[in-house]
N, C-alpha and C. Protein backbone atom coordinates (compact mmCIF):
# COMPACT_ATOMS: atom_id res chain seq x y z
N UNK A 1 -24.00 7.81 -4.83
CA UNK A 1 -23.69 6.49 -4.32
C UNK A 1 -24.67 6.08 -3.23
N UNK A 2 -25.78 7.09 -2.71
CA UNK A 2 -26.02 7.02 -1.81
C UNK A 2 -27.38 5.83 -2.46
N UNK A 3 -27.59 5.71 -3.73
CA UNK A 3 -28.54 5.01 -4.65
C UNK A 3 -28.01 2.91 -3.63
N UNK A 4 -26.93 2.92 -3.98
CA UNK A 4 -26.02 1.90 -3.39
C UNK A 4 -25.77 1.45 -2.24
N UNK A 5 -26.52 2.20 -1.06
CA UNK A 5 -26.15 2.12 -0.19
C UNK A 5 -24.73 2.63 0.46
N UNK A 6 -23.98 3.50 -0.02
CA UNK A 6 -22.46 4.08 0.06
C UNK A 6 -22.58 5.17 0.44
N UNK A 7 -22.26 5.30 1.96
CA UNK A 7 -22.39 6.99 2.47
C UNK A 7 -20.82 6.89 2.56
N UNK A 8 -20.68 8.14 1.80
CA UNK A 8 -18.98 8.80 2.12
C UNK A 8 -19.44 10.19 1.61
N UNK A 9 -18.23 10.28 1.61
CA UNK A 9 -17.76 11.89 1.21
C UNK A 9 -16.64 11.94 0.29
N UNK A 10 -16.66 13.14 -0.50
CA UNK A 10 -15.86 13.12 -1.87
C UNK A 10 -15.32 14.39 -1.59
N UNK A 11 -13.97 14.52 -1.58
CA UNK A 11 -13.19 15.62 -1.43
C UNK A 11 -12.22 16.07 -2.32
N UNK A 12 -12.11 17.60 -2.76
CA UNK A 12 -11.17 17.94 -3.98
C UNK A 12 -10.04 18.33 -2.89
N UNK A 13 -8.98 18.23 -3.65
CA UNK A 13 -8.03 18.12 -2.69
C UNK A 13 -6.60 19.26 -4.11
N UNK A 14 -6.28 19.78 -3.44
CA UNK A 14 -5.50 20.79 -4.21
C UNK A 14 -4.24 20.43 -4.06
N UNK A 15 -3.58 20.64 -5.36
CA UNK A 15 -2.24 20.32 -5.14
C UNK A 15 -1.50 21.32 -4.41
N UNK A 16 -0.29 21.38 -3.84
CA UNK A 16 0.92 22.15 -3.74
C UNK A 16 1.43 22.61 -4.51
N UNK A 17 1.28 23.65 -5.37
CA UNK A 17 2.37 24.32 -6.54
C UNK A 17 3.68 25.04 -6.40
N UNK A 18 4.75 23.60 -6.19
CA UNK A 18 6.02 24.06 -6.46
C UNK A 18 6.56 23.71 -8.09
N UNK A 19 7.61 24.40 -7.83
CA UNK A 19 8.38 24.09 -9.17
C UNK A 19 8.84 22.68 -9.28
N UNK A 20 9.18 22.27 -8.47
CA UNK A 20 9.84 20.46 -7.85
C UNK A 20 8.33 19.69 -8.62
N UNK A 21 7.11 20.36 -8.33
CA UNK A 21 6.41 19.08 -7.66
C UNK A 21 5.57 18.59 -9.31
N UNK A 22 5.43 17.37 -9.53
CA UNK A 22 4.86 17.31 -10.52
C UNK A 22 2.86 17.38 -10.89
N UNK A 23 2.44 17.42 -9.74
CA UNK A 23 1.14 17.27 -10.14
C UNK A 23 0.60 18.81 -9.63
N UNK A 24 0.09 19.04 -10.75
CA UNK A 24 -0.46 20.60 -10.76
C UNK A 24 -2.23 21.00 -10.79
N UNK A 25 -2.78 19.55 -11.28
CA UNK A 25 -4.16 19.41 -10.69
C UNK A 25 -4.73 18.90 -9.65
N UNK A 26 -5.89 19.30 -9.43
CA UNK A 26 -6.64 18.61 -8.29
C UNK A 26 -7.29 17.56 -8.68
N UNK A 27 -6.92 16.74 -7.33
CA UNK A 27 -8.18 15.57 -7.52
C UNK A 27 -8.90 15.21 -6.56
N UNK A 28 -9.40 13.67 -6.51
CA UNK A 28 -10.73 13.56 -5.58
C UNK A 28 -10.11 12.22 -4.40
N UNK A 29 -10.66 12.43 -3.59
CA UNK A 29 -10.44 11.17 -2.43
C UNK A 29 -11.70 11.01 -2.18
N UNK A 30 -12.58 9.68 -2.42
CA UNK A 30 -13.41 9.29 -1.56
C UNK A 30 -13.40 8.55 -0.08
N UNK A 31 -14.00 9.41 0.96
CA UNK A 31 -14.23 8.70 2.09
C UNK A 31 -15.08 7.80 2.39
N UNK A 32 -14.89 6.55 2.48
CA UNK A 32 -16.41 5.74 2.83
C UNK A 32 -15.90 5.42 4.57
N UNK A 33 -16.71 5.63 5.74
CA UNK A 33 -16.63 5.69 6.91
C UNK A 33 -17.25 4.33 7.57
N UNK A 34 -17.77 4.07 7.39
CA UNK A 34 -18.40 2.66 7.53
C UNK A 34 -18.31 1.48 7.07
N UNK A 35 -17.84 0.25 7.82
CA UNK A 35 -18.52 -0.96 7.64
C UNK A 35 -19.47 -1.54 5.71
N UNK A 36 -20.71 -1.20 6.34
CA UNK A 36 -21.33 -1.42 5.99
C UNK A 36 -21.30 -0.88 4.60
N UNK A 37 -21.02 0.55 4.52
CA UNK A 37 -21.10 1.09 3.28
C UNK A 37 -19.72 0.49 2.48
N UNK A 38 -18.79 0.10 2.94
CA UNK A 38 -17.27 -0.03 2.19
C UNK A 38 -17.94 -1.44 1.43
N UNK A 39 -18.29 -2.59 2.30
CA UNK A 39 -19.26 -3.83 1.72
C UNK A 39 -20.05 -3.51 1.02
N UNK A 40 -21.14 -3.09 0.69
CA UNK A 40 -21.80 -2.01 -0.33
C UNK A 40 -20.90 -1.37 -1.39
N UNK A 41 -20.41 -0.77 -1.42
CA UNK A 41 -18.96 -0.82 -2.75
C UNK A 41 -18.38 -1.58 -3.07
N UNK A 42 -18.13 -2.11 -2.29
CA UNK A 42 -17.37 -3.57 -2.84
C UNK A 42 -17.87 -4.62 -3.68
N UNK A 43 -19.35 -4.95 -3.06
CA UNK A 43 -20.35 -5.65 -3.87
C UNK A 43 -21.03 -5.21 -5.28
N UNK A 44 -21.30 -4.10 -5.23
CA UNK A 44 -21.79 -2.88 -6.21
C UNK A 44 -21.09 -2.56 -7.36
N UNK A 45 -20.04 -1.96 -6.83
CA UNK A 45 -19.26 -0.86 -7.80
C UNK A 45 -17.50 -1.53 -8.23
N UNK A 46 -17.89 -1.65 -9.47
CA UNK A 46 -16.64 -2.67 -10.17
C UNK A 46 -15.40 -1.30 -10.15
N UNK A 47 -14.30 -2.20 -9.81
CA UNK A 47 -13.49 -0.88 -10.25
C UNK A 47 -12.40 -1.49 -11.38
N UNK A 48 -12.17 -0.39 -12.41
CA UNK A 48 -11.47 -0.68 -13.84
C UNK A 48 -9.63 -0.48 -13.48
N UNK A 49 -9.51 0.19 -12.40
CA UNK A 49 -7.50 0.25 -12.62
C UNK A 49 -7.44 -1.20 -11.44
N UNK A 50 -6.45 -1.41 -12.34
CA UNK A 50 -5.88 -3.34 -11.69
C UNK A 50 -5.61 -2.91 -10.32
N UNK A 51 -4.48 -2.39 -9.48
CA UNK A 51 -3.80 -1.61 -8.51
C UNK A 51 -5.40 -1.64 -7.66
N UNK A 52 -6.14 -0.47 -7.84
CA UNK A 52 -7.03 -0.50 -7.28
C UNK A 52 -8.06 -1.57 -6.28
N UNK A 53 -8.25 -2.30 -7.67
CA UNK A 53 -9.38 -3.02 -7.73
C UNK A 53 -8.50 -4.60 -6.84
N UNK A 54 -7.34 -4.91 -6.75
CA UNK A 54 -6.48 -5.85 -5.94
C UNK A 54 -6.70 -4.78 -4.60
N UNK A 55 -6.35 -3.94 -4.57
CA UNK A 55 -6.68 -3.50 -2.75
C UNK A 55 -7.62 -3.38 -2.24
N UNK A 56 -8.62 -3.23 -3.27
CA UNK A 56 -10.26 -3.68 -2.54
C UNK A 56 -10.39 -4.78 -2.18
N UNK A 57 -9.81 -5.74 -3.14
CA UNK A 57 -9.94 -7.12 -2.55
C UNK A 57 -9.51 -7.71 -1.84
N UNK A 58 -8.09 -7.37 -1.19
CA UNK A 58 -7.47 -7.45 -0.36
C UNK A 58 -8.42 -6.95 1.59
N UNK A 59 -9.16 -6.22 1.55
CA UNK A 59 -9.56 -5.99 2.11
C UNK A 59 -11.54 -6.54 2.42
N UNK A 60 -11.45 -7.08 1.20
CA UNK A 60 -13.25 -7.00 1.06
C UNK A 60 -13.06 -8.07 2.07
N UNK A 61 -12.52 -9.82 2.15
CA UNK A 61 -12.66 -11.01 2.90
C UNK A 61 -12.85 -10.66 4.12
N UNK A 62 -12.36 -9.47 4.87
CA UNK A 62 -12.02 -9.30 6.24
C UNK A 62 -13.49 -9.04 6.79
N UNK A 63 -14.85 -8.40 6.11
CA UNK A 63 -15.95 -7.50 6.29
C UNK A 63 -16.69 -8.83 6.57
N UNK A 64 -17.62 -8.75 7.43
CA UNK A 64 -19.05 -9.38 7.34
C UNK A 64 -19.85 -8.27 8.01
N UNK A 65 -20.89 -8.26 6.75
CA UNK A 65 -21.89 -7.00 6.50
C UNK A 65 -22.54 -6.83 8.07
N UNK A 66 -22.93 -7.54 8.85
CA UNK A 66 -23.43 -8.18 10.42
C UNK A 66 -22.58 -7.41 11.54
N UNK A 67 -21.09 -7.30 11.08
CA UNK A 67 -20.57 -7.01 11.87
C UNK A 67 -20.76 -5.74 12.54
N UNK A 68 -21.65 -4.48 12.02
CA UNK A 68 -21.88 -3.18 12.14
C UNK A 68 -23.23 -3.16 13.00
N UNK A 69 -23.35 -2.35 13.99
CA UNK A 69 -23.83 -2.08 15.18
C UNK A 69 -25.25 -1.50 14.18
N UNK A 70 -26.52 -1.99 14.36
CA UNK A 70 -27.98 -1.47 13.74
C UNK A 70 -28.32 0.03 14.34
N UNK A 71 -28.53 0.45 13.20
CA UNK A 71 -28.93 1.88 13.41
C UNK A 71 -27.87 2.78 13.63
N UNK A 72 -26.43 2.50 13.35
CA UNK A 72 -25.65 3.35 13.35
C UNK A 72 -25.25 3.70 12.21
N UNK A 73 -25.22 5.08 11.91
CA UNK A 73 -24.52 5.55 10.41
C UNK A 73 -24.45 7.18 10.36
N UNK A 74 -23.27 7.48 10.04
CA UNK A 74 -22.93 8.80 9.86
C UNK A 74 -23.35 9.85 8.64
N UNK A 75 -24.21 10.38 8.48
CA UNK A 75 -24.83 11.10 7.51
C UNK A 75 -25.12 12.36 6.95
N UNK A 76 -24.46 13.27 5.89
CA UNK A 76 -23.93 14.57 6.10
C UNK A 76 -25.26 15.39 5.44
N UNK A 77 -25.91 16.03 6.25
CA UNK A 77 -26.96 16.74 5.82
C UNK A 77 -26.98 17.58 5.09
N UNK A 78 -27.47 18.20 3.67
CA UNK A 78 -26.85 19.18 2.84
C UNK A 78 -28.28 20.24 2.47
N UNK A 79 -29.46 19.40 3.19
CA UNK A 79 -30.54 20.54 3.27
C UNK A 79 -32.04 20.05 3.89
N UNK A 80 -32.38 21.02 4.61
CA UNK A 80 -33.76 20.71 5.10
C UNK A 80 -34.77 21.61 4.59
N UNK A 81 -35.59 20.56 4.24
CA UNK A 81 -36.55 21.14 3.99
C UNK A 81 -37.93 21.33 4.36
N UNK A 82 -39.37 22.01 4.77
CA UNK A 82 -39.98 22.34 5.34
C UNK A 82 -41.19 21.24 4.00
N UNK A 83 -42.01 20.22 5.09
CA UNK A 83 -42.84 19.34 4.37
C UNK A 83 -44.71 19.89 4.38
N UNK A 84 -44.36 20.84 5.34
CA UNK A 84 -45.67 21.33 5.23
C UNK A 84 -46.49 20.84 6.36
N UNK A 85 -46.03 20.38 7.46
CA UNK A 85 -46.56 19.89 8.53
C UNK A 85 -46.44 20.50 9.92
């Protein structure tokens, strides 16, 4: 997502296995932390379940992309590498 401009984070999240409980797989929560990036999904990335795609919208009117402080953004490093310099 990061192609999109969309910094988050994607988390598997495990169920609780009781006998009661009905969901026995894991699934995913995306975090988007920012402003800027949630506007960037919103604009971008269509979403297909109805439910969903009404609470994005519910929320998209409130954003102006401007409103986010320049040069701020939270960014999860997953490797460095040595450029030869």
């Amino acid at each position: 997502m990061y192609k999109f401009g969309v910094y988050s984070t994607i988390n598997k999240i495990e169920p609780d296995i009781r006998p009661d409980r009905k969901d026995k797989n894991p699934w995913y929560a995306l975090h988007i932390r920012e402003y800027e990036s949630f506007y960037n999904f919103a604009t971008n990335i269509p979403l297909r379940i109805g439910y969903k795609k009404q609470a994005l919208l519910t929320q998209h009117p409130r954003l102006d992309k401007h409103e986010v402080a320049p040069g701020i953004r939270e960014v999860a490093v997953a490797k460095v590498e040595s450029i030869g310099v």
